[in-house]
Protein backbone atom coordinates (compact mmCIF):
# COMPACT_ATOMS: atom_id res chain seq x y z
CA UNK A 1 2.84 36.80 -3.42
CA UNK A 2 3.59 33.69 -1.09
CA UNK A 3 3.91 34.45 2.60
CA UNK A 4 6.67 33.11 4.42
CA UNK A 5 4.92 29.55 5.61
CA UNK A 6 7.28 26.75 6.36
CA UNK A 7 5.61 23.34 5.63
CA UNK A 8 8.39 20.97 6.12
CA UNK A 9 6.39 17.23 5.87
CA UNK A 10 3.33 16.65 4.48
CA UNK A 11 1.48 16.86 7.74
CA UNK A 12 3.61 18.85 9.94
CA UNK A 13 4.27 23.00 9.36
CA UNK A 14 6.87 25.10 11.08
CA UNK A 15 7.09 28.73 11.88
CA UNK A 16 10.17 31.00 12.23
CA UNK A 17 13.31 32.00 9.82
CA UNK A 18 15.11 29.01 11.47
CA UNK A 19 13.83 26.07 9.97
CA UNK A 20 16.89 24.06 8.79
CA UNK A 21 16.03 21.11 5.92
CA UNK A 22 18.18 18.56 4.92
CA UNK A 23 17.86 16.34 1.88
CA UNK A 24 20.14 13.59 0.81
CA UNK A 25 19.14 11.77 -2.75
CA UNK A 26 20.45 8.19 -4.41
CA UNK A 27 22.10 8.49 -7.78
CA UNK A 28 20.94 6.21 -10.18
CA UNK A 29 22.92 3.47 -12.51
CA UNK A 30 21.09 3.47 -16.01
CA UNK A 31 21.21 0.42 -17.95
CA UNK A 32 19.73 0.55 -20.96
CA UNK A 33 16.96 2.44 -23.08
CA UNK A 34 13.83 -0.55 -24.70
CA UNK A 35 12.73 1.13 -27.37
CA UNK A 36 13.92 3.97 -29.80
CA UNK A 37 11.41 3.37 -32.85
CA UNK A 38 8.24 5.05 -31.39
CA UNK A 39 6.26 2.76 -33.63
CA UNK A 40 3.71 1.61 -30.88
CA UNK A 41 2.91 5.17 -29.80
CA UNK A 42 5.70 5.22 -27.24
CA UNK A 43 9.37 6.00 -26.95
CA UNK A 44 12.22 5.07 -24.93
CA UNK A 45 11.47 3.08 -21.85
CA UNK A 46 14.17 3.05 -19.72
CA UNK A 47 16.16 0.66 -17.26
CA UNK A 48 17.98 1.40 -13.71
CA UNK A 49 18.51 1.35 -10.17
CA UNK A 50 19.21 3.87 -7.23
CA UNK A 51 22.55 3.52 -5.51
CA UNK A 52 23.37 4.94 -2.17
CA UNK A 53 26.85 6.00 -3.53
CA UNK A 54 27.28 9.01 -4.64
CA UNK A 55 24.74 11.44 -3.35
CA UNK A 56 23.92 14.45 -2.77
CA UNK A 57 23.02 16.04 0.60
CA UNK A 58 22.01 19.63 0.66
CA UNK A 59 20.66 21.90 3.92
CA UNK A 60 18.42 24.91 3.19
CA UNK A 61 16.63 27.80 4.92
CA UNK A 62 14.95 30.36 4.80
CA UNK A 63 17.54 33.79 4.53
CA UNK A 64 17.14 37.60 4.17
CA UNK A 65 18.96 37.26 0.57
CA UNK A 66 19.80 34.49 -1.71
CA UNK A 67 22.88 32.63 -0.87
CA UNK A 68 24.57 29.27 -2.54
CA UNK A 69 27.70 27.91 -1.35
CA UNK A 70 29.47 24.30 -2.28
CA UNK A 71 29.82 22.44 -5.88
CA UNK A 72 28.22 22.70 -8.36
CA UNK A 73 26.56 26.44 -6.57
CA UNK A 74 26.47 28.44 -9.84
CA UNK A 75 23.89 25.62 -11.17
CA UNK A 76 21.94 25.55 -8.24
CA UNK A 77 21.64 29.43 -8.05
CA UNK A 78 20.12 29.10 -11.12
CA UNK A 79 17.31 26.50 -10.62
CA UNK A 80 16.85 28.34 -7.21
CA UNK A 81 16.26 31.72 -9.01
CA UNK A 82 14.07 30.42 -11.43
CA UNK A 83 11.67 28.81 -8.71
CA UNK A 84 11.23 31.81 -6.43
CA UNK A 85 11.01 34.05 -9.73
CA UNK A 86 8.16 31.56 -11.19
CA UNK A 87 6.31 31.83 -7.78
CA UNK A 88 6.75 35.38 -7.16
CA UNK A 89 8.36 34.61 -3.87
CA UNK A 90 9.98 37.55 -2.43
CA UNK A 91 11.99 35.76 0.22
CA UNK A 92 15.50 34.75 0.09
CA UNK A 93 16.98 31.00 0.81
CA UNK A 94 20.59 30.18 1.97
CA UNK A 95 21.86 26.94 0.27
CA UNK A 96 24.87 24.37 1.21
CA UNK A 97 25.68 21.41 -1.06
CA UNK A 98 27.65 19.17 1.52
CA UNK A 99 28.12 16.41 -0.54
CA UNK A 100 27.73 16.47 -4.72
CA UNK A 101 26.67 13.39 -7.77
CA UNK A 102 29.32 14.26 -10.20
CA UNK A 103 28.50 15.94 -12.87
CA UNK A 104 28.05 14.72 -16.65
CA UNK A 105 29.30 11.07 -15.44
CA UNK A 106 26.49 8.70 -15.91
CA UNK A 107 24.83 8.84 -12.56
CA UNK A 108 21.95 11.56 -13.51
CA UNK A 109 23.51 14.54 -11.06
CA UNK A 110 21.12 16.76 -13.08
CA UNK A 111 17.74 15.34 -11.80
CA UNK A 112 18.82 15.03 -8.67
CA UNK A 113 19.84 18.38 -8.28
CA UNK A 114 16.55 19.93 -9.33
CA UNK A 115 14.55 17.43 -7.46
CA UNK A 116 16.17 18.30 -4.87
CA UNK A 117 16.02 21.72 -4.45
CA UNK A 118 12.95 22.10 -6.17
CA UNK A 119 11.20 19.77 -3.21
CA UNK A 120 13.05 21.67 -0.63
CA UNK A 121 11.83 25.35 -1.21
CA UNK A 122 8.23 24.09 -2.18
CA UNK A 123 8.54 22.43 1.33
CA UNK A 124 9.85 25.89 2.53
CA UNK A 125 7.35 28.47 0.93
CA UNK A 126 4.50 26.20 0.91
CA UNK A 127 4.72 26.08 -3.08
CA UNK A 128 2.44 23.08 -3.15
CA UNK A 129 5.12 21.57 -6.41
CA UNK A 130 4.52 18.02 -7.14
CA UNK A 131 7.84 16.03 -8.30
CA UNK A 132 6.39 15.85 -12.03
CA UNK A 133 6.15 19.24 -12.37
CA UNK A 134 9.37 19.87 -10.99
CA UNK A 135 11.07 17.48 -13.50
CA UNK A 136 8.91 19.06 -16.62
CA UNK A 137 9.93 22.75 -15.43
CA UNK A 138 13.47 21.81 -16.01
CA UNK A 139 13.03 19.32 -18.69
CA UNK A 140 14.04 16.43 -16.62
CA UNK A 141 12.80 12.72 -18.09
CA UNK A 142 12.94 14.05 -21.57
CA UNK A 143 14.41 10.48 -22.24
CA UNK A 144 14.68 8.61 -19.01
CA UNK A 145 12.39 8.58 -16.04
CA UNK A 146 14.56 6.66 -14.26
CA UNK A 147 16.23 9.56 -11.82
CA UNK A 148 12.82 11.25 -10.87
CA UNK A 149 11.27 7.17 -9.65
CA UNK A 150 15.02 7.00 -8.30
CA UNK A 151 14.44 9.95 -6.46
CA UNK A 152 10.82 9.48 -5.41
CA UNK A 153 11.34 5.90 -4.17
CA UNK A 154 14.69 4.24 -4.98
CA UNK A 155 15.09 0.34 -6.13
CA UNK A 156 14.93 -0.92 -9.53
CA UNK A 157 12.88 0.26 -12.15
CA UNK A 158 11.05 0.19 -15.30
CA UNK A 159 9.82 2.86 -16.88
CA UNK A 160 7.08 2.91 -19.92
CA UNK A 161 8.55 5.98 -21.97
CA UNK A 162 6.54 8.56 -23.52
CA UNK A 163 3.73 8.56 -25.59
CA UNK A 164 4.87 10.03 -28.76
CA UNK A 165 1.96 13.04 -28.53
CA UNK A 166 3.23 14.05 -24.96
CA UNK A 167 7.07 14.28 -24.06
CA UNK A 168 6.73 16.61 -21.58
CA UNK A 169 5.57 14.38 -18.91
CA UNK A 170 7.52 11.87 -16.62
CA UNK A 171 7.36 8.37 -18.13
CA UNK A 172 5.48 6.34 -15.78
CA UNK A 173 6.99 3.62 -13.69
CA UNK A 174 5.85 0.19 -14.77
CA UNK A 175 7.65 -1.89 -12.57
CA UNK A 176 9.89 -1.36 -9.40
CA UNK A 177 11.45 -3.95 -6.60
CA UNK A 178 13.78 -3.75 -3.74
CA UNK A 179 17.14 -5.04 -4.31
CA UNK A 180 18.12 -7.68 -2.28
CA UNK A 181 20.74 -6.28 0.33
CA UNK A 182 23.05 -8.77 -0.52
CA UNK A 183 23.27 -7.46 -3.94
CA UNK A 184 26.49 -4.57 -3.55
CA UNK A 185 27.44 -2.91 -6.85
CA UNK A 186 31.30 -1.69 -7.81
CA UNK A 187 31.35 1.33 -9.20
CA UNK A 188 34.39 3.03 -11.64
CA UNK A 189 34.69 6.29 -13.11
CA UNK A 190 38.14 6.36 -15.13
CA UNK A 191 39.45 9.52 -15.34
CA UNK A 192 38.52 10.36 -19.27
CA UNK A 193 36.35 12.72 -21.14
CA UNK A 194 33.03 13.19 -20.11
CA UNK A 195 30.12 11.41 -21.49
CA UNK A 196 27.20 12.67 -23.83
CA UNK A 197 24.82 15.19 -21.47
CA UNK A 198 21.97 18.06 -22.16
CA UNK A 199 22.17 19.68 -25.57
CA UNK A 200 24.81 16.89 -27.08
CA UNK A 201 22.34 14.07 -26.01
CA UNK A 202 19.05 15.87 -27.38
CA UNK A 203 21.36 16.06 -30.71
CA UNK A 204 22.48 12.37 -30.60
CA UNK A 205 18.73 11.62 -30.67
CA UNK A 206 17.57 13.68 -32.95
CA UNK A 207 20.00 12.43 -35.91
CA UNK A 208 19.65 8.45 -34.60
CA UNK A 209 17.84 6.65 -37.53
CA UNK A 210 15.83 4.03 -35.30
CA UNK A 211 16.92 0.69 -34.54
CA UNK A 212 15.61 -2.59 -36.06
CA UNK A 213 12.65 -3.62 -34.54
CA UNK A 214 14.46 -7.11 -34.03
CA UNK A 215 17.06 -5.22 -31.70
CA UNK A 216 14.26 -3.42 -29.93
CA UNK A 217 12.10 -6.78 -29.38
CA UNK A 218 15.35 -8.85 -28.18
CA UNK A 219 15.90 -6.06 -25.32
CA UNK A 220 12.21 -5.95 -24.05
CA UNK A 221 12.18 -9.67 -24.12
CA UNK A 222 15.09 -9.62 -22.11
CA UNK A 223 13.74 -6.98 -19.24
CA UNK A 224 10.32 -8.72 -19.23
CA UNK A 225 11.38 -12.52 -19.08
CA UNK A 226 15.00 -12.34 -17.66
CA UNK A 227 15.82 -8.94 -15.59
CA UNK A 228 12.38 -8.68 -13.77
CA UNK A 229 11.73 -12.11 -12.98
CA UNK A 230 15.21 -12.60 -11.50
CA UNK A 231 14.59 -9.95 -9.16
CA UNK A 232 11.47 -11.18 -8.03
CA UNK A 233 12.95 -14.52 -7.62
CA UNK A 234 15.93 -13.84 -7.31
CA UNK A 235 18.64 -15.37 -9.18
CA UNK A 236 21.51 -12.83 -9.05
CA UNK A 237 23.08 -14.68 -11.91
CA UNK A 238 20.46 -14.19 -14.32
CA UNK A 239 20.13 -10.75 -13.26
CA UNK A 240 24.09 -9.82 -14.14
CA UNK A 241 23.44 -11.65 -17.30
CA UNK A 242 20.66 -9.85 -18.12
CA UNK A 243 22.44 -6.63 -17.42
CA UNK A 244 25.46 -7.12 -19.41
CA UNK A 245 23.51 -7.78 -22.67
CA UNK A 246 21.23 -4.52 -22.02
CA UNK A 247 24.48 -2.68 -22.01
CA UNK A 248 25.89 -4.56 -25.32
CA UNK A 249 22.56 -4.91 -27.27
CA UNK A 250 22.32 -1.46 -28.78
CA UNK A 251 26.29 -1.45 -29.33
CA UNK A 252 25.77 -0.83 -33.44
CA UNK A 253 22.84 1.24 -32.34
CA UNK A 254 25.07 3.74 -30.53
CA UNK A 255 28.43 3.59 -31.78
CA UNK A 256 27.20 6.33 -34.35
CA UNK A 257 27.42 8.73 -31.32
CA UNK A 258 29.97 7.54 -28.66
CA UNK A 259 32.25 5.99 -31.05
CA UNK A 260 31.91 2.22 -30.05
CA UNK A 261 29.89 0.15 -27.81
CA UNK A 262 31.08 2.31 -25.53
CA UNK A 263 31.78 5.87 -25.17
CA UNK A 264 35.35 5.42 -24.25
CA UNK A 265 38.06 2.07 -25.30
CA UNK A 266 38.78 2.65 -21.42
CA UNK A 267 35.41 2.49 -19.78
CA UNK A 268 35.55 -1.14 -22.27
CA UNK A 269 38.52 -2.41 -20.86
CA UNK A 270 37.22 -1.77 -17.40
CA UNK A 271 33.80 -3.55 -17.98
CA UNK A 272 35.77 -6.32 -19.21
CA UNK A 273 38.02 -6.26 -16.69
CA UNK A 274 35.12 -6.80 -13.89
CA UNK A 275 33.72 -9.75 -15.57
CA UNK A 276 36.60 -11.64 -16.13
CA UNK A 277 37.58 -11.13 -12.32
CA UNK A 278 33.87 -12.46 -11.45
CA UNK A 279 31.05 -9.70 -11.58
CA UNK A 280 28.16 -11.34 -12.19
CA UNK A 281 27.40 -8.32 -14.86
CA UNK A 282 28.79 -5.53 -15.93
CA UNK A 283 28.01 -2.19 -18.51
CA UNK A 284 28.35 1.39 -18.63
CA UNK A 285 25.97 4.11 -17.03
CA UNK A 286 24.28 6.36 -19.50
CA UNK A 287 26.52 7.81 -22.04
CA UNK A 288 29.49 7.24 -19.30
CA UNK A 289 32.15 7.18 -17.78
CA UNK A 290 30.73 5.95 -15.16
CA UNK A 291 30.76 1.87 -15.52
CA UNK A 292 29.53 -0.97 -12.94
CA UNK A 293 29.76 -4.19 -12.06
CA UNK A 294 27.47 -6.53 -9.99
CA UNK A 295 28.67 -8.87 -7.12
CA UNK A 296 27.28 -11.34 -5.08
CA UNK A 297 27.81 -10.14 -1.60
CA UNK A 298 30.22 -7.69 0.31
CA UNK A 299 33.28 -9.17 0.35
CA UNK A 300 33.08 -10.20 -3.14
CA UNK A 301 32.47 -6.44 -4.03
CA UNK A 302 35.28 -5.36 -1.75
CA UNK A 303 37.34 -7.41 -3.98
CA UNK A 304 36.47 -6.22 -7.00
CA UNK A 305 36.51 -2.84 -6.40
CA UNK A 306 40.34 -2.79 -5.20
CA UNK A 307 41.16 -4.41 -8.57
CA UNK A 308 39.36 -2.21 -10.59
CA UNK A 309 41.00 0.66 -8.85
CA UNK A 310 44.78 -0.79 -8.97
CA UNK A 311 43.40 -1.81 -13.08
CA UNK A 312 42.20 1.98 -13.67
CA UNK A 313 45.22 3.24 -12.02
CA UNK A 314 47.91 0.83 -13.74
CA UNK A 315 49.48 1.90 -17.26
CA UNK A 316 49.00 5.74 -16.59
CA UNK A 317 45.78 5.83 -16.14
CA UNK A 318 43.94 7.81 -13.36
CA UNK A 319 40.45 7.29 -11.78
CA UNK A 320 38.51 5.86 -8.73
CA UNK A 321 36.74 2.57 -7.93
CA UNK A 322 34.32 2.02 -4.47
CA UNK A 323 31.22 -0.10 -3.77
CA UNK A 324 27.94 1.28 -3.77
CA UNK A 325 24.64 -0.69 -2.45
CA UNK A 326 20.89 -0.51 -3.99
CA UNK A 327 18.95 2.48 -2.43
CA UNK A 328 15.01 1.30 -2.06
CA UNK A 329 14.18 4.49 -0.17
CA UNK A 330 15.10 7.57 -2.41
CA UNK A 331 15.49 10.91 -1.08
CA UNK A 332 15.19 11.45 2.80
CA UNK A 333 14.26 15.00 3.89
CA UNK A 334 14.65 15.74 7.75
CA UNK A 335 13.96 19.04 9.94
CA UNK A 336 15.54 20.68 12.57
């Protein structure tokens, strides 16, 4: 059995029931898998950035009896349950979500969450968890490894997929940078059916025949010689370029799931919509709906964002449009 330590940072541990944590995490933008043949010994390889908006912010401590209260509670009562049970802790832990990712939308709410809470009680009961095993205990970075790197560090990322022996590990980060402050993203999230998530997505991948290998070499050549060196540079142009044809290159490739090059004629419209007003790139998160463009400074986002949201809301339709910047931190975890 664990005792009831409280080691809050790595070189700091506090005594006493009332030890509050907080943690707030990024959510991430996804834009675009490499590699779906496998052919080389490794799959997937994914594409994305950490945004500051939305997030989730969560306060924990140590309790008498289990308690979680805010969205998405019956969730994290689960993952909490399963980490005390797999430790044999005998304590309880009193959980708030204050502020929630939405779920099934394209921003990975899922890795965050366990993250998240999984960091927090191995903080609390001195469980000694390192982020990869948190993420393989729930089956986190099956595909992607983008959320846990988001998570862990923020910024924009490359990850090098699994090897096809081992997919039970997180794909290791090959490449991450800052994004230049300057850089502010516009976020949408029409009000439509939810995207592909959990069992549907293993299924989509499962009965995918793989792409050409033509497809798969035109999307690493653009990530290697377009999106990376243009944020090392950086040419913000290139950059939105280079995003826009991650999100169109495996159009064909995924139609066979969402329907189209994108998961929803809507989320298309809307994409459009941003580049013809002046986003420097634009594409859909994940499997959707959430959808983003890329602008070159604040006011330029603020501008875009108000007409995507008057465009989403116009004809009927419903949803929400904001600005979002880069996160190149990840997940902040305070004391007190």
């Amino acid at each position: 059995m664990h005792g009831c330590r409280h080691a809050v940072r790595d070189d700091e541990e506090l005594g006493g029931t009332d030890v509050e944590i907080r943690l707030t995490t990024p959510s991430r933008l996804q834009f675009g898998i490499v590699d779906m043949r496998g052919d080389l010994g490794r799959i997937h390889g994914s594409v994305g950035v950490a945004i500051d908006r939305p997030r989730l912010n969560i306060v924990a401590r140590e309790s008498s009896e289990t308690r979680v209260s805010g969205a998405r509670s019956s969730r994290a009562m689960d993952i909490v349950q399963a980490i005390l049970r797999d430790h044999g802790v005998d304590s309880g832990v009193e959980v708030e979500l204050l502020e929630d990712i939405p779920e099934h939308s394209g921003f990975g709410s899922g890795t965050q969450l366990v993250m998240a809470l999984g960091s927090m009680l191995s903080k609390i009961f001195d469980l000694g968890l390192t982020p990869e095993s948190i993420a393989v205990r729930f089956g986190r970075s099956r595909v992607s490894g983008i959320g846990v790197h988001a998570f862990l560090g923020g910024g924009f990322i490359v990850d090098g997929g699994h090897a096809m022996d081992r997919r039970d590990a997180v794909p290791p980060m090959v490449f991450r940078r800052d994004i230049p402050e300057d850089w502010v993203f516009v976020i949408g999230v029409p009000d439509i059916e939810r995207g592909v998530s959990g069992e549907q997505e293993k299924a989509a991948f499962r009965n995918l025949e793989p792409p050409p290998a033509e497809v798969v070499a035109d999307v690493a050549r653009i990530v290697l010689l377009q999106m990376i060196p243009s944020i090392i540079e950086p040419d913000i142009e290139r950059f939105g370029d280079a995003m826009t044809k991650l999100d169109t290159k495996f159009g064909s490739y995924w139609a066979k799931v969402q329907g189209g090059t994108y998961s929803h004629p809507r989320i298309e419209e809307c994409v459009n919509h941003l580049l013809d007003n002046g986003a420097v790139g634009a594409g859909q998160s994940s499997w959707g709906p959430a959808l983003y463009g890329l602008a070159d400074g604040e006011s330029q986002a603020r501008r875009l964002a108000d007409s995507l949201r008057r465009f989403i809301n116009s004809d009927g339709g419903r949803g929400e449009a904001y600005t979002s910047r880069a996160d190149n931190v990840g997940h902040r975890m305070s004391v007190s």
